[in-house]
N, C-alpha and C. Protein backbone atom coordinates (compact mmCIF):
# COMPACT_ATOMS: atom_id res chain seq x y z
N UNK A 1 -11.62 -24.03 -18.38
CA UNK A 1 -11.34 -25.01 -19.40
C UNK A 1 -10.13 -25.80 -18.94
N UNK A 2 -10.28 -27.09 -19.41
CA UNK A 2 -9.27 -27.80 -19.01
C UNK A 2 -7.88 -28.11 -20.04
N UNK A 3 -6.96 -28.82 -19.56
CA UNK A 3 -6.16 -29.20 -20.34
C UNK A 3 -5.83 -30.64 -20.34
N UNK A 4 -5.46 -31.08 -21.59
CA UNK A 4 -5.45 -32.28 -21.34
C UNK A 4 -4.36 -33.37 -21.99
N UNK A 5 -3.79 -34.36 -21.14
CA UNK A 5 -2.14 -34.97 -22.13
C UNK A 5 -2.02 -35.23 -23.13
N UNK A 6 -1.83 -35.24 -24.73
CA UNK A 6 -1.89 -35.53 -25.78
C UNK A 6 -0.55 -36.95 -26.21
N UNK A 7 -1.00 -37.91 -26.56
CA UNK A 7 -0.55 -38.97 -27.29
C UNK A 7 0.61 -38.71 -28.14
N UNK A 8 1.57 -38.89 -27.61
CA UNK A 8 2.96 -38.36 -29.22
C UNK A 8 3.75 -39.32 -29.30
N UNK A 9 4.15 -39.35 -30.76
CA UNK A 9 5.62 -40.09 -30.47
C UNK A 9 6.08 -39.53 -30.37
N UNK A 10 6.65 -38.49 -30.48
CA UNK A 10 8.17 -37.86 -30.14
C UNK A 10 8.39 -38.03 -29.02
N UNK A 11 9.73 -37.09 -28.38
CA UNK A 11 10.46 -37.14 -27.12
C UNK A 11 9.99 -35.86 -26.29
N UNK A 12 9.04 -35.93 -26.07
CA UNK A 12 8.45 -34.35 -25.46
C UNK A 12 7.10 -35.07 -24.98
N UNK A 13 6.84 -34.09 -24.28
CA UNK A 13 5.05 -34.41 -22.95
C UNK A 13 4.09 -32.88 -23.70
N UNK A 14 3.08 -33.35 -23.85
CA UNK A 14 1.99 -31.96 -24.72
C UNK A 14 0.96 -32.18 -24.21
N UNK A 15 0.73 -31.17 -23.77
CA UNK A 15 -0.98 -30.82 -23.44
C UNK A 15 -1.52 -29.93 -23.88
N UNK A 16 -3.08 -30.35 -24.59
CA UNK A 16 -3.63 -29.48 -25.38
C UNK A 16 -4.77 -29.36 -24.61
N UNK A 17 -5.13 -27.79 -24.59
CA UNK A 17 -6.61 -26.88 -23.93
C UNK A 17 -7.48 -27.79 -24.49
N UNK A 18 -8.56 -27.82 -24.01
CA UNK A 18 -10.09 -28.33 -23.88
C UNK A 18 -10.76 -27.68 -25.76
N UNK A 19 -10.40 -27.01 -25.77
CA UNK A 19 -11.12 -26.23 -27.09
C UNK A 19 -10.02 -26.81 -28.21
N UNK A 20 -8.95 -27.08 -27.83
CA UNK A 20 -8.30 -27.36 -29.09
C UNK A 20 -7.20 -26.36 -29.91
N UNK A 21 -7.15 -24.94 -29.37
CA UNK A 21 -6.44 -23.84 -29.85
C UNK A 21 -5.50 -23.62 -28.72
N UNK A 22 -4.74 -24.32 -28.33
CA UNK A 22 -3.71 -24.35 -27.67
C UNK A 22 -3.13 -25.39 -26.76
N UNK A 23 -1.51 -25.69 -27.37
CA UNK A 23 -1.05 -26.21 -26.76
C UNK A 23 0.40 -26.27 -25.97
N UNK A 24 0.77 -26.92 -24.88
CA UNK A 24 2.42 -26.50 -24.04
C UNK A 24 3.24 -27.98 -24.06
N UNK A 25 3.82 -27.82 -24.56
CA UNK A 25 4.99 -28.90 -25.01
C UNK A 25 5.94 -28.89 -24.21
N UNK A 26 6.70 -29.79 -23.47
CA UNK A 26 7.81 -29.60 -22.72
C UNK A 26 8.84 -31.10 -23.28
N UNK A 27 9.78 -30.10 -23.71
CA UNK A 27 11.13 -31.76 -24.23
C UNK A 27 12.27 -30.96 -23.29
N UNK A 28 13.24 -32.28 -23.31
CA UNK A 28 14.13 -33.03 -23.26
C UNK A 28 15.65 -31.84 -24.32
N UNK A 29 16.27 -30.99 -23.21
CA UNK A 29 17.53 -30.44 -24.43
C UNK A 29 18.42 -31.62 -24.34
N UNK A 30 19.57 -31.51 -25.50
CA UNK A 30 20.75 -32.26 -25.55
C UNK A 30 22.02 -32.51 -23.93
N UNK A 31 21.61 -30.81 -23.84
CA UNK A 31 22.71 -30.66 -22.48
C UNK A 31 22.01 -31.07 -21.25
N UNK A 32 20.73 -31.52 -21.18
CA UNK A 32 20.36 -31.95 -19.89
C UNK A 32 19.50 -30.45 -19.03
N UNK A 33 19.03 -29.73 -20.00
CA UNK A 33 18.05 -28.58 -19.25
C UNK A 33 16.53 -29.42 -20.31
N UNK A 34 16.08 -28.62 -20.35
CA UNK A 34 14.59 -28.38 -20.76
C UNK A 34 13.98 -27.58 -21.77
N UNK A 35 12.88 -27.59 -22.67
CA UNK A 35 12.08 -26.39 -23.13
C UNK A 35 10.75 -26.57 -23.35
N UNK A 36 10.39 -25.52 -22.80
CA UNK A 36 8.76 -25.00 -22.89
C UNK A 36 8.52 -24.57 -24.32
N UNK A 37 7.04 -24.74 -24.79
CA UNK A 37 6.63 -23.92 -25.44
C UNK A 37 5.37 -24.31 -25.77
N UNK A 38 4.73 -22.77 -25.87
CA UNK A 38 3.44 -22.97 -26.06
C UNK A 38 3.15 -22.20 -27.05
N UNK A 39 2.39 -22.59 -27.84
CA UNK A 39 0.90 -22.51 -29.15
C UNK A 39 -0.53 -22.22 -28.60
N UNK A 40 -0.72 -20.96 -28.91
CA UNK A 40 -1.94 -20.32 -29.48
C UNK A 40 -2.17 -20.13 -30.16
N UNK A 41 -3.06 -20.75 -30.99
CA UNK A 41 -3.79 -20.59 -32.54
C UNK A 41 -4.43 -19.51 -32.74
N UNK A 42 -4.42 -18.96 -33.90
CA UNK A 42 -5.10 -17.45 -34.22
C UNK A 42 -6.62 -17.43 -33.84
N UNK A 43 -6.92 -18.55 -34.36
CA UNK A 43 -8.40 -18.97 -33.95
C UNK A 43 -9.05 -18.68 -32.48
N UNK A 44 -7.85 -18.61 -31.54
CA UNK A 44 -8.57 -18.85 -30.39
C UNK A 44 -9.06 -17.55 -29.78
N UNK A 45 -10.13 -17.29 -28.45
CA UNK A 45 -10.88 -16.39 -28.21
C UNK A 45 -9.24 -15.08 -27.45
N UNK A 46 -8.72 -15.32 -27.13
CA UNK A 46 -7.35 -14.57 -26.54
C UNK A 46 -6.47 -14.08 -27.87
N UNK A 47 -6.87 -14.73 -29.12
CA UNK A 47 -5.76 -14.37 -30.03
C UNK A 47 -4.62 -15.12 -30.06
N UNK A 48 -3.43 -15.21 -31.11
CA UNK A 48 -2.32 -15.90 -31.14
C UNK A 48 -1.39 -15.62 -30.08
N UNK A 49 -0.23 -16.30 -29.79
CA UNK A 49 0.55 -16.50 -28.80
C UNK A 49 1.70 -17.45 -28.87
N UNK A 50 3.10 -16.66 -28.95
CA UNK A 50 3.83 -18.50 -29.01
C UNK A 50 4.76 -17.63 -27.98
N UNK A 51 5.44 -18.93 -27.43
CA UNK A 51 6.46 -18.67 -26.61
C UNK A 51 7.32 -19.71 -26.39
N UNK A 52 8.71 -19.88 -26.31
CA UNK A 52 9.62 -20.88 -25.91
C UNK A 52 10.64 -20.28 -25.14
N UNK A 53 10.61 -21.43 -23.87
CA UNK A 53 12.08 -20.83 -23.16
C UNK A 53 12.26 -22.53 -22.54
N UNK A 54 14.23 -21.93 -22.41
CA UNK A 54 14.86 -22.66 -21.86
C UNK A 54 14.77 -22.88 -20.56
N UNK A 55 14.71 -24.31 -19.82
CA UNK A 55 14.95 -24.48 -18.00
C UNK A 55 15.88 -25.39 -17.81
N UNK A 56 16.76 -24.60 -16.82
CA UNK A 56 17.42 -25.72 -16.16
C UNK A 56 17.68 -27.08 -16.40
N UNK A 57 16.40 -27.47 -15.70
CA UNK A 57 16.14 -28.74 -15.69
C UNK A 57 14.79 -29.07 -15.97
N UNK A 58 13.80 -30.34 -15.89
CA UNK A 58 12.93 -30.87 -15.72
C UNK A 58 12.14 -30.25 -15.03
N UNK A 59 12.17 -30.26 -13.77
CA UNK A 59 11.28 -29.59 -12.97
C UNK A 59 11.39 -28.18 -13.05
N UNK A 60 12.07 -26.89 -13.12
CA UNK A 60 11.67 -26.19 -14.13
C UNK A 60 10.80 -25.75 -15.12
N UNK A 61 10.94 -26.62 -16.06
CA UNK A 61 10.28 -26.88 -17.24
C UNK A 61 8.22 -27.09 -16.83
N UNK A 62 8.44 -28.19 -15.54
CA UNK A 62 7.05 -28.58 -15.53
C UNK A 62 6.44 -27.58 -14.83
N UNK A 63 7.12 -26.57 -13.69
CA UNK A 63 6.66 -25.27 -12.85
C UNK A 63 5.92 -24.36 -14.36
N UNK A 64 6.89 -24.26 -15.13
CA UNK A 64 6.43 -22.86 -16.30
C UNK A 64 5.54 -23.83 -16.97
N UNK A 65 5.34 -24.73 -17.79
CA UNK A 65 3.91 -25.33 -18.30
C UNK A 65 2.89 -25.03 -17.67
N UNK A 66 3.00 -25.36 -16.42
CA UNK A 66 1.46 -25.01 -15.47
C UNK A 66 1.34 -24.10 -15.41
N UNK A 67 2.17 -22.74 -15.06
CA UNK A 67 2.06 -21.54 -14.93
C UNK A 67 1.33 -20.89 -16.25
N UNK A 68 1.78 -21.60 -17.63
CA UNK A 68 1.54 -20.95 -18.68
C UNK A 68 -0.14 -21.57 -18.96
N UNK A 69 -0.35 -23.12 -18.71
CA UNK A 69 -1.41 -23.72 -18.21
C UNK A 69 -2.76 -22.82 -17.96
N UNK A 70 -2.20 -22.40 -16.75
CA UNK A 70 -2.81 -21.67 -15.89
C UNK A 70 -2.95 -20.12 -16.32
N UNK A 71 -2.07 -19.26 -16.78
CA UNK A 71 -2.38 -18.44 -17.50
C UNK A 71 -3.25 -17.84 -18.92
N UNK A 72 -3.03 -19.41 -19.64
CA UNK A 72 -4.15 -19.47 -21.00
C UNK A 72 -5.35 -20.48 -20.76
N UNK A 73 -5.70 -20.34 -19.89
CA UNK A 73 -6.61 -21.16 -19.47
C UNK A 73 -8.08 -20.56 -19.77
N UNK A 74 -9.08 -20.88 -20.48
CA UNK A 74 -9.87 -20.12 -21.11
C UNK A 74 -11.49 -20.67 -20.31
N UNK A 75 -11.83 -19.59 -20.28
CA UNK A 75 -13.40 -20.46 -19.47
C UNK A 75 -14.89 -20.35 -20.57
């Protein structure tokens, strides 16, 4: 299953799974690091799931999205 960029206004980049029950958000902190976090809906075939962490920086931030990407990635 894929993932795919979602349309926001806010100040953050989101991509939501192919099915719709999950998504990984990456913003912008005040101090100039980063945060992840991802949404799994109860609904989905894996069960619920949330997680948020702090990075560094930017790139950081975009390594753990994919990783997490890539980890809830549902076929």
């Amino acid at each position: 299953m894929s993932w795919q960029p979602v349309e926001t206004d806010g100040p953050y980049d989101e991509h939501e799974r192919a099915d719709g029950l999950a998504t990984v958000r990456v913003r912008e902190r005040s101090d100039g690091g980063s945060v992840v976090r991802l949404d799994v809906l109860e609904q989905a075939p894996e069960g619920p799931s949330y997680r948020r962490e702090a990075c560094e920086d930017r790139e950081a931030a975009e390594l753990l999205a994919a990783e997490w990407m890539d980890e809830f990635d549902v076929e």
